[in-house]
C-alpha atoms as a PDB file:
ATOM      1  CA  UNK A   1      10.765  -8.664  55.409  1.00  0.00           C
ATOM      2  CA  UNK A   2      11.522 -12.615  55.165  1.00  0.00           C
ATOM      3  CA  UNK A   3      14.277 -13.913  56.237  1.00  0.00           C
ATOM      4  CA  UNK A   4      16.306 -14.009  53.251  1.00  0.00           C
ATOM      5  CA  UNK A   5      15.708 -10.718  52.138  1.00  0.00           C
ATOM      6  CA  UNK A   6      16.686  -9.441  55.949  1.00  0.00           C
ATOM      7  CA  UNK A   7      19.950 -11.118  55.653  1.00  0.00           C
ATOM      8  CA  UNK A   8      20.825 -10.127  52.100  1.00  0.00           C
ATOM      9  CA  UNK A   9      20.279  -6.467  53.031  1.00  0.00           C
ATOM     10  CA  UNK A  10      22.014  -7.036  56.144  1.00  0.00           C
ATOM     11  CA  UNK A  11      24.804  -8.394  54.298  1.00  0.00           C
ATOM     12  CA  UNK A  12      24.631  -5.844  51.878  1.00  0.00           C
ATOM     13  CA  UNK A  13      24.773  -2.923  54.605  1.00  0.00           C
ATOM     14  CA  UNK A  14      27.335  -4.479  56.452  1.00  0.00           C
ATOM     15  CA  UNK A  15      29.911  -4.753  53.335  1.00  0.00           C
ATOM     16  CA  UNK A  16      29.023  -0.625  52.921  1.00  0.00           C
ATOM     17  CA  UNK A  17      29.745   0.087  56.155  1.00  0.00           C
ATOM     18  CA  UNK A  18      33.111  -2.346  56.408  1.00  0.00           C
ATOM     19  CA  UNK A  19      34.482  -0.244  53.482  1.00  0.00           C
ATOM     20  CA  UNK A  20      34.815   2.662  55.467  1.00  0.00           C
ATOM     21  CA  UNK A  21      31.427   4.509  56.549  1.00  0.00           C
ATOM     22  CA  UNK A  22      32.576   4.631  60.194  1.00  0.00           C
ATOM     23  CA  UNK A  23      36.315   5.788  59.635  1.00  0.00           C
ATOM     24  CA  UNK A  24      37.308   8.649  61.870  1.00  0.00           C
ATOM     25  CA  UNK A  25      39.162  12.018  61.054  1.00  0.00           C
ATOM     26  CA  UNK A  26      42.410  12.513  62.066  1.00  0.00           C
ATOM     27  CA  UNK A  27      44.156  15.788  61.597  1.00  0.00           C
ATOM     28  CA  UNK A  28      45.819  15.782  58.443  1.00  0.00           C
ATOM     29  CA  UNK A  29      49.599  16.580  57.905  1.00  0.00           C
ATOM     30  CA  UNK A  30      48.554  20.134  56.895  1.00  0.00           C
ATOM     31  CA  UNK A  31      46.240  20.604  59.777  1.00  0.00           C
ATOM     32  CA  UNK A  32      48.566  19.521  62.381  1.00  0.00           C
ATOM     33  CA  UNK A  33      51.243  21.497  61.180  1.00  0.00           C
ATOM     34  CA  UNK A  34      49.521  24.662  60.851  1.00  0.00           C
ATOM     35  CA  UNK A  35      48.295  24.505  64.633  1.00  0.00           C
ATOM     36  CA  UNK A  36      49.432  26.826  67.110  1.00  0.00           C
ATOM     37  CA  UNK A  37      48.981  27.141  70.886  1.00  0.00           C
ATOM     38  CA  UNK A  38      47.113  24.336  72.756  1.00  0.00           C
ATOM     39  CA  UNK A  39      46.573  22.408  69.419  1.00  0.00           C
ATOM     40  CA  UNK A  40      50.301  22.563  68.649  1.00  0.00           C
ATOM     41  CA  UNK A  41      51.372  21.536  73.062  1.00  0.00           C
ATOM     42  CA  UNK A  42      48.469  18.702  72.381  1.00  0.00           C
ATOM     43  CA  UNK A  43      50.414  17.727  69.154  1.00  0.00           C
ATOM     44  CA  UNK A  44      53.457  17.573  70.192  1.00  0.00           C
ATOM     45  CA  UNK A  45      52.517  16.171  73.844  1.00  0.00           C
ATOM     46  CA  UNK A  46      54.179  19.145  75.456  1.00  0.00           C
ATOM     47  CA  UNK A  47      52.661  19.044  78.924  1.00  0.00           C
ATOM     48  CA  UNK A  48      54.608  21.606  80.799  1.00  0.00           C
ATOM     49  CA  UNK A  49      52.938  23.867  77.376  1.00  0.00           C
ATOM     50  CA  UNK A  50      49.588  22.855  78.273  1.00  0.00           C
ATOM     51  CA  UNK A  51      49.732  23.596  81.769  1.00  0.00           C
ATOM     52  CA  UNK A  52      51.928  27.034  80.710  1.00  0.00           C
ATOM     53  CA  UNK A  53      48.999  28.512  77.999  1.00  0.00           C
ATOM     54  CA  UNK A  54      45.997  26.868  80.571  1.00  0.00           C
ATOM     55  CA  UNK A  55      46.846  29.337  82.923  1.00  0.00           C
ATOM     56  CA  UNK A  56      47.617  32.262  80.693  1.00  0.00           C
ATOM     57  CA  UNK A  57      43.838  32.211  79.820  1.00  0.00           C
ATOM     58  CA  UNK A  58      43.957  29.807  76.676  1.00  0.00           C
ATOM     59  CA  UNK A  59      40.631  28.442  75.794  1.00  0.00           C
ATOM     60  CA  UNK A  60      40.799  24.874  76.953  1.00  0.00           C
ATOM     61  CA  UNK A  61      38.048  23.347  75.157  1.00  0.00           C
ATOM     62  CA  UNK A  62      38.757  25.362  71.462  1.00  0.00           C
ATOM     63  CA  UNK A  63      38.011  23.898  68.560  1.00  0.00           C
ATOM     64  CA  UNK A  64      39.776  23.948  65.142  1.00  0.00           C
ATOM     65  CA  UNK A  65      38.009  23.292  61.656  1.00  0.00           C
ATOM     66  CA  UNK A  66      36.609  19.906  62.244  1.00  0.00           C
ATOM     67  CA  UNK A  67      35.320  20.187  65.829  1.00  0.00           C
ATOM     68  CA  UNK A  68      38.048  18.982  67.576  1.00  0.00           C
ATOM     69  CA  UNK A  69      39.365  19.940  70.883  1.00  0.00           C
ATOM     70  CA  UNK A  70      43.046  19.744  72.197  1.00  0.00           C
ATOM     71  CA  UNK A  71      42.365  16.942  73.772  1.00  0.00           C
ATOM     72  CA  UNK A  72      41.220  15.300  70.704  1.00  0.00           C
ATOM     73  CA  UNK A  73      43.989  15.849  68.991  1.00  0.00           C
ATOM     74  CA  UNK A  74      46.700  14.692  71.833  1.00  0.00           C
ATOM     75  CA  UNK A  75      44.620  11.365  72.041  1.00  0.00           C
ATOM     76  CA  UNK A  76      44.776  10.886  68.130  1.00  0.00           C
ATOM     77  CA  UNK A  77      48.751  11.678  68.220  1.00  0.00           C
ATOM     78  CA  UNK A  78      48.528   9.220  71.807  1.00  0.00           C
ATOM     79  CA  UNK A  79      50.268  12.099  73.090  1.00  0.00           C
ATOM     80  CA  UNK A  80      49.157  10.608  76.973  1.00  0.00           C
ATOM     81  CA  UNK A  81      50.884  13.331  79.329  1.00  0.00           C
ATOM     82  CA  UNK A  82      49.217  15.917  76.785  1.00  0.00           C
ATOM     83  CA  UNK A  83      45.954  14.692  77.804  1.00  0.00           C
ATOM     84  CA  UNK A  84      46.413  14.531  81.493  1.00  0.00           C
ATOM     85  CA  UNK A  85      47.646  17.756  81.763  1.00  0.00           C
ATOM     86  CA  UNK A  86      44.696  19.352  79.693  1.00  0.00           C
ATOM     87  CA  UNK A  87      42.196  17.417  82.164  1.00  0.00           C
ATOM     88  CA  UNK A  88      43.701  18.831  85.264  1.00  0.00           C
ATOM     89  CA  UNK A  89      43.101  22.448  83.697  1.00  0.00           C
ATOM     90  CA  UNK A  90      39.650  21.224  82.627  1.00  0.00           C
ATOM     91  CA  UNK A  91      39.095  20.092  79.534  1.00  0.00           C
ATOM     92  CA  UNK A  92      35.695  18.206  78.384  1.00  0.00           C
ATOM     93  CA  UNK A  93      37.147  14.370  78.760  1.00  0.00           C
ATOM     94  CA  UNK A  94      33.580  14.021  76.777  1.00  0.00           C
ATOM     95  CA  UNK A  95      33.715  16.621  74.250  1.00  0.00           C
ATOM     96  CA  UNK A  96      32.460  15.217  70.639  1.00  0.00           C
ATOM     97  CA  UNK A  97      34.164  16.879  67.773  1.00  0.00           C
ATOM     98  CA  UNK A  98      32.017  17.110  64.441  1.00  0.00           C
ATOM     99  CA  UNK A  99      31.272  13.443  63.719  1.00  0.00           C
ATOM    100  CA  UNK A 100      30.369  12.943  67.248  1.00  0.00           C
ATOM    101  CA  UNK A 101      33.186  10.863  68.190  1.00  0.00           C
ATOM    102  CA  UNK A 102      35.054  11.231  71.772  1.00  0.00           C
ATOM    103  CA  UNK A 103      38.417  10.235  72.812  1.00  0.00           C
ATOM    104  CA  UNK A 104      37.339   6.793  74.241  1.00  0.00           C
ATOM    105  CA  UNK A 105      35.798   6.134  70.449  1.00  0.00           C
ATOM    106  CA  UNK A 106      38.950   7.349  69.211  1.00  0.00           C
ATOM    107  CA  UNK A 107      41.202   5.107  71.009  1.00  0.00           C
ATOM    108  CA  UNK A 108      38.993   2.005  70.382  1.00  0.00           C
ATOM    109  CA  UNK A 109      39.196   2.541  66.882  1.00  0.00           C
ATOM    110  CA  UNK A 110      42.852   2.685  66.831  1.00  0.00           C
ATOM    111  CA  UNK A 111      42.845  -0.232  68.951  1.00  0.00           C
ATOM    112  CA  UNK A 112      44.786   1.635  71.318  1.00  0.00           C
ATOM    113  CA  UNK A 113      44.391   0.839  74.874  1.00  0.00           C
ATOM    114  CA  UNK A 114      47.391   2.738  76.259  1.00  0.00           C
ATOM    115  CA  UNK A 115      45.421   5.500  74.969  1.00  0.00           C
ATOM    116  CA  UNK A 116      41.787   4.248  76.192  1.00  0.00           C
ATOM    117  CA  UNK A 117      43.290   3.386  79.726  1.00  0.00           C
ATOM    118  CA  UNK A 118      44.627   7.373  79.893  1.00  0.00           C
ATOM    119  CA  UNK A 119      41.140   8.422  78.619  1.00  0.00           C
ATOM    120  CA  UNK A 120      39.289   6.933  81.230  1.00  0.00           C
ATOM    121  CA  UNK A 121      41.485   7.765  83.809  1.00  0.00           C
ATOM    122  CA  UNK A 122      41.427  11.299  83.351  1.00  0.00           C
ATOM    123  CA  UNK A 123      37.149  10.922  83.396  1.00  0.00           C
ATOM    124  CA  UNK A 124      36.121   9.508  80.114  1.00  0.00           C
ATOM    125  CA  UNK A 125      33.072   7.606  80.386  1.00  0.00           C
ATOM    126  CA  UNK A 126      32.602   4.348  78.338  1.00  0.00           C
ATOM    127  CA  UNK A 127      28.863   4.991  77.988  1.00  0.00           C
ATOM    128  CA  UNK A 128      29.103   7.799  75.528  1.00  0.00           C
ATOM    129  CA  UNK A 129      26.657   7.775  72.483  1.00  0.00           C
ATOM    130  CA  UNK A 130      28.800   8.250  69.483  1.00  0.00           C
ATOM    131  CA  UNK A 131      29.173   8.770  65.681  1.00  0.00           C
ATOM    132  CA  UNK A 132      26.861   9.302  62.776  1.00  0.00           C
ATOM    133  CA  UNK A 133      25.315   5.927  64.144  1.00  0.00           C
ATOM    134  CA  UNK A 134      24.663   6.750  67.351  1.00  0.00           C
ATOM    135  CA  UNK A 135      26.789   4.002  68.748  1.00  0.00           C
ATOM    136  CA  UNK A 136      28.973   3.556  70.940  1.00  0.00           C
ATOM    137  CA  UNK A 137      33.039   2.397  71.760  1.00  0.00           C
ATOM    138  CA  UNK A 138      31.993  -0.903  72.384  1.00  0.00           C
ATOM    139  CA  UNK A 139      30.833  -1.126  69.214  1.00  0.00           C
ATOM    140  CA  UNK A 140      33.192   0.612  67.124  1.00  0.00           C
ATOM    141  CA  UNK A 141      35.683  -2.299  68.896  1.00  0.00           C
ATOM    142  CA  UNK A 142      33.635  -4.795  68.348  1.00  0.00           C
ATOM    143  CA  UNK A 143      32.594  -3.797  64.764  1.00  0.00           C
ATOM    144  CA  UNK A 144      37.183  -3.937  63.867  1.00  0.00           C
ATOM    145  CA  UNK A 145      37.598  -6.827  66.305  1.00  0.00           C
ATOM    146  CA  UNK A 146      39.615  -5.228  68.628  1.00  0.00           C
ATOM    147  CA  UNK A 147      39.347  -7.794  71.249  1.00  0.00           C
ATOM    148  CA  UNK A 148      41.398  -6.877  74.091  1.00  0.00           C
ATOM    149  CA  UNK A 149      39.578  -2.643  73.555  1.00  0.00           C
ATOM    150  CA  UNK A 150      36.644  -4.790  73.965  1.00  0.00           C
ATOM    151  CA  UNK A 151      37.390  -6.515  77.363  1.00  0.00           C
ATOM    152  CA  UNK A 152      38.649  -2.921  78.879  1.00  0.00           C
ATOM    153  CA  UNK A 153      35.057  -1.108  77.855  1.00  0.00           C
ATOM    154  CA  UNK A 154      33.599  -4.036  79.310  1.00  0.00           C
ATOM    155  CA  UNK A 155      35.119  -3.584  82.313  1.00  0.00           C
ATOM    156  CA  UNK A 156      34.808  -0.009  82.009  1.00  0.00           C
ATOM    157  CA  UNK A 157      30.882  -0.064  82.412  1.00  0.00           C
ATOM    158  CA  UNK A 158      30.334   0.119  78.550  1.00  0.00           C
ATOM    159  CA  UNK A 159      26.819  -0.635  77.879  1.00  0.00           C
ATOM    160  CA  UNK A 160      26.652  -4.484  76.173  1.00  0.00           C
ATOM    161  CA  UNK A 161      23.176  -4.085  75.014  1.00  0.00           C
ATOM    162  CA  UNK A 162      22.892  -0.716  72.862  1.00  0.00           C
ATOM    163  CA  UNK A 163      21.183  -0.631  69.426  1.00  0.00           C
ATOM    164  CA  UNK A 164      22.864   2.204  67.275  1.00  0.00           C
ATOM    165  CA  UNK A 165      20.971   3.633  64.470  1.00  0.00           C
ATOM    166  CA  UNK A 166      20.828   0.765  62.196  1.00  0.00           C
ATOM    167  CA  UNK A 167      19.808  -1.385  64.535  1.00  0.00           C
ATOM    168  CA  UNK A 168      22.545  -3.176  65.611  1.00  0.00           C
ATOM    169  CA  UNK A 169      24.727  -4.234  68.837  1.00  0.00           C
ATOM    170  CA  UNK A 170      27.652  -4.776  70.249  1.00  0.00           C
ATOM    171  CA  UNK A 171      27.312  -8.408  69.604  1.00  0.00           C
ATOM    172  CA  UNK A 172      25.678  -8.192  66.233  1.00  0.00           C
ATOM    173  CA  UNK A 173      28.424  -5.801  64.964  1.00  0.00           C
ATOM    174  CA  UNK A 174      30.838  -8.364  65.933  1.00  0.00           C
ATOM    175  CA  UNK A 175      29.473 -11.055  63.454  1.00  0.00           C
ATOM    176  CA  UNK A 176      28.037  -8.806  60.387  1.00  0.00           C
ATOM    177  CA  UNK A 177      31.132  -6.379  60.101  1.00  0.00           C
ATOM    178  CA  UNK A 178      33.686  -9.155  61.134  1.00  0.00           C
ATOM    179  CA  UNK A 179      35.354 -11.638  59.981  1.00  0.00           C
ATOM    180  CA  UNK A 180      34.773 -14.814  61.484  1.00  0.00           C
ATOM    181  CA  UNK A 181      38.107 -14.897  62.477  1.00  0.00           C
ATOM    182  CA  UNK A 182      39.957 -15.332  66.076  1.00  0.00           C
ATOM    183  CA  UNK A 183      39.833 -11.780  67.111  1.00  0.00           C
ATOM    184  CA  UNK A 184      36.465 -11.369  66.191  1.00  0.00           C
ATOM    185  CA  UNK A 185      35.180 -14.639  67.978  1.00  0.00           C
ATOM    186  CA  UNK A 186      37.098 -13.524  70.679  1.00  0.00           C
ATOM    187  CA  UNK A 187      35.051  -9.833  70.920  1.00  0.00           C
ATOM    188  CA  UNK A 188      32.082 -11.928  70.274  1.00  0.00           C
ATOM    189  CA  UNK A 189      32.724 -14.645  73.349  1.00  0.00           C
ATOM    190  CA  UNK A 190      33.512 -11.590  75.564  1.00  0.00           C
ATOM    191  CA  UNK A 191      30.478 -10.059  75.063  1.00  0.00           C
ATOM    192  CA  UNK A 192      28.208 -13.229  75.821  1.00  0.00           C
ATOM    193  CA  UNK A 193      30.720 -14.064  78.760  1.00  0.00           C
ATOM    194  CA  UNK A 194      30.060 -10.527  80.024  1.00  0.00           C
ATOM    195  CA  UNK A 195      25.854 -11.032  79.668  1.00  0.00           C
ATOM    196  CA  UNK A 196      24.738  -9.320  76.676  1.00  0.00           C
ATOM    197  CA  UNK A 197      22.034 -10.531  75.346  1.00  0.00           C
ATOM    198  CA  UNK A 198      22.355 -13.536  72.496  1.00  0.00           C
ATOM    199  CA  UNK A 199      18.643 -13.460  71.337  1.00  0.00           C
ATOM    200  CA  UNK A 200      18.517  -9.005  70.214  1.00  0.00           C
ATOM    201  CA  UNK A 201      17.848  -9.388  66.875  1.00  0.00           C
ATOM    202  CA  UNK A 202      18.753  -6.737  64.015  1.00  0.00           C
ATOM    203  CA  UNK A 203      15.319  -4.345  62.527  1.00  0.00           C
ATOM    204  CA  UNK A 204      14.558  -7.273  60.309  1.00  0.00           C
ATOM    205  CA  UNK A 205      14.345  -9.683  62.729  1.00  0.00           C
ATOM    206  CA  UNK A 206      17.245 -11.787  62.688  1.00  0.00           C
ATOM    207  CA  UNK A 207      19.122 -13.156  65.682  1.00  0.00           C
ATOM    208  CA  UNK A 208      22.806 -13.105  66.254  1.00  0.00           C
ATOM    209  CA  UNK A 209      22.570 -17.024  65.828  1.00  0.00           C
ATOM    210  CA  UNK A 210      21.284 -16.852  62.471  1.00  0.00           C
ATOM    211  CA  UNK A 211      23.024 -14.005  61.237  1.00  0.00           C
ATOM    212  CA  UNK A 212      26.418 -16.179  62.402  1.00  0.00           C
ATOM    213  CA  UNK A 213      25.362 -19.428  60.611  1.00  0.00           C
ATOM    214  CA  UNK A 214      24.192 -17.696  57.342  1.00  0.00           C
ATOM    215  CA  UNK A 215      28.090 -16.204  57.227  1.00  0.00           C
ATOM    216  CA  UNK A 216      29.122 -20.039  58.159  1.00  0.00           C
ATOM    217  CA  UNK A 217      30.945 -18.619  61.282  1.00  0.00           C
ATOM    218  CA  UNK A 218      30.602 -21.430  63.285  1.00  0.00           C
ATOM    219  CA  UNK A 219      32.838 -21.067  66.212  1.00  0.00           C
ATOM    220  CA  UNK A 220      30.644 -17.667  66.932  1.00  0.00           C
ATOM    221  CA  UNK A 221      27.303 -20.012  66.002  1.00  0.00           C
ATOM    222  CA  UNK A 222      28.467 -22.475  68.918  1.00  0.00           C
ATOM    223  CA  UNK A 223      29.318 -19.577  71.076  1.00  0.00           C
ATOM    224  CA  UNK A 224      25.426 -18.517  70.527  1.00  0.00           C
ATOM    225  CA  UNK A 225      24.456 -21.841  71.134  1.00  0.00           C
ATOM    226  CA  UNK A 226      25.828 -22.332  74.407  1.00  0.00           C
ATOM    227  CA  UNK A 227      24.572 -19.069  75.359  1.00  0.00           C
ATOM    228  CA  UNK A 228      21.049 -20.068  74.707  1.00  0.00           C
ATOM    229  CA  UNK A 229      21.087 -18.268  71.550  1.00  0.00           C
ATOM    230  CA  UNK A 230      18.179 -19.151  69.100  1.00  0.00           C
END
């Protein structure tokens, strides 16, 4: 694949994908209102519940229709006292409901870091594989340009350098599903400042320098540059 074919496709891809291929599934209005027990404490961020139905035998880790746990559901509704109390009676900080995401994923695509801080406090790890894509947090984040998500996974241990299933990182997410714009530079200059590598390329072979200067980002290009990009 030339060049110019690799960056129309990538182009092409990345406006697919930017239209909503990686949203997320919150509990609907219906769903959340129907729950009952632990889904319905989670909901409502009744603590003293969770703790109450924990130790009357309630199935921590339960799922309802789509996969999720309890603890999904508290970290969609940011219900943060929910979710500490179902960690201490031991639920999965890792679990993956049925598109694969976790409740670090789900916070960084909210671009919620109350929420992210409480997930990885009660043991959620950063370096979860995640999604359809087989990505990760870091680059959900970087993909919407949630900057400041970005530095906390960073410091969290996040790895900078993994390739999801299309074939794209952290970094490159940053510049073919962004923007160009402040918060996007800003996700990409974190990453670089925090050593990921400026010279991956995508599958087709094109670096994070080009693919920034054929979308005439140049703020990310110099970025690149000064990086050592090529």
């Amino acid at each position: 694949m030339n060049r110019t074919i690799n960056l129309a496709w990538t182009a092409a891809l990345a406006c697919a994908l930017a239209t909503g291929a990686y949203a997320q599934v919150a509990p609907s209005d219906p769903e959340a209102a129907a729950y009952a027990g632990l889904f319905a404490a989670a909901r409502d961020g009744d603590a003293a519940a969770v703790s109450r139905l924990a130790a009357a035998g309630a199935k921590i880790d339960a799922r309802d229709g789509y996969g999720r746990t309890p603890l999904h559901v508290a970290a969609y509704r940011r219900r943060h006292e929910a979710m500490r109390a179902l960690a201490a009676a031991g639920a999965d900080p890792n679990a993956l409901e049925h598109d694969r995401y976790d409740i670090v994923t789900i916070a960084a695509v909210a671009d919620d870091r109350a929420t992210l801080a409480a997930a990885l406090a009660i043991g959620a790890s950063a370096r979860n594989v995640t999604s359809r894509y087989d990505g990760t947090a870091l680059i959900a984040a970087a993909h919407l340009g949630h900057d400041g998500i970005v530095a906390d996974l960073i410091r969290a241990g996040a790895p900078l350098d993994h390739v999801n299933n299309l074939g794209w990182t952290a970094l490159i997410e940053s510049i073919v599903l962004g923007d160009g714009g402040t918060r996007h530079t800003a996700t990409l200059a974190a990453l670089v400042a925090a050593g990921a590598n400026p010279n991956l390329p995508d599958r087709g072979g094109a670096t994070p320098l080009a693919l920034a200067r054929s979308r005439g980002y140049a703020n990310m290009a110099t970025i690149l540059e000064r990086a050592g990009g090529r």
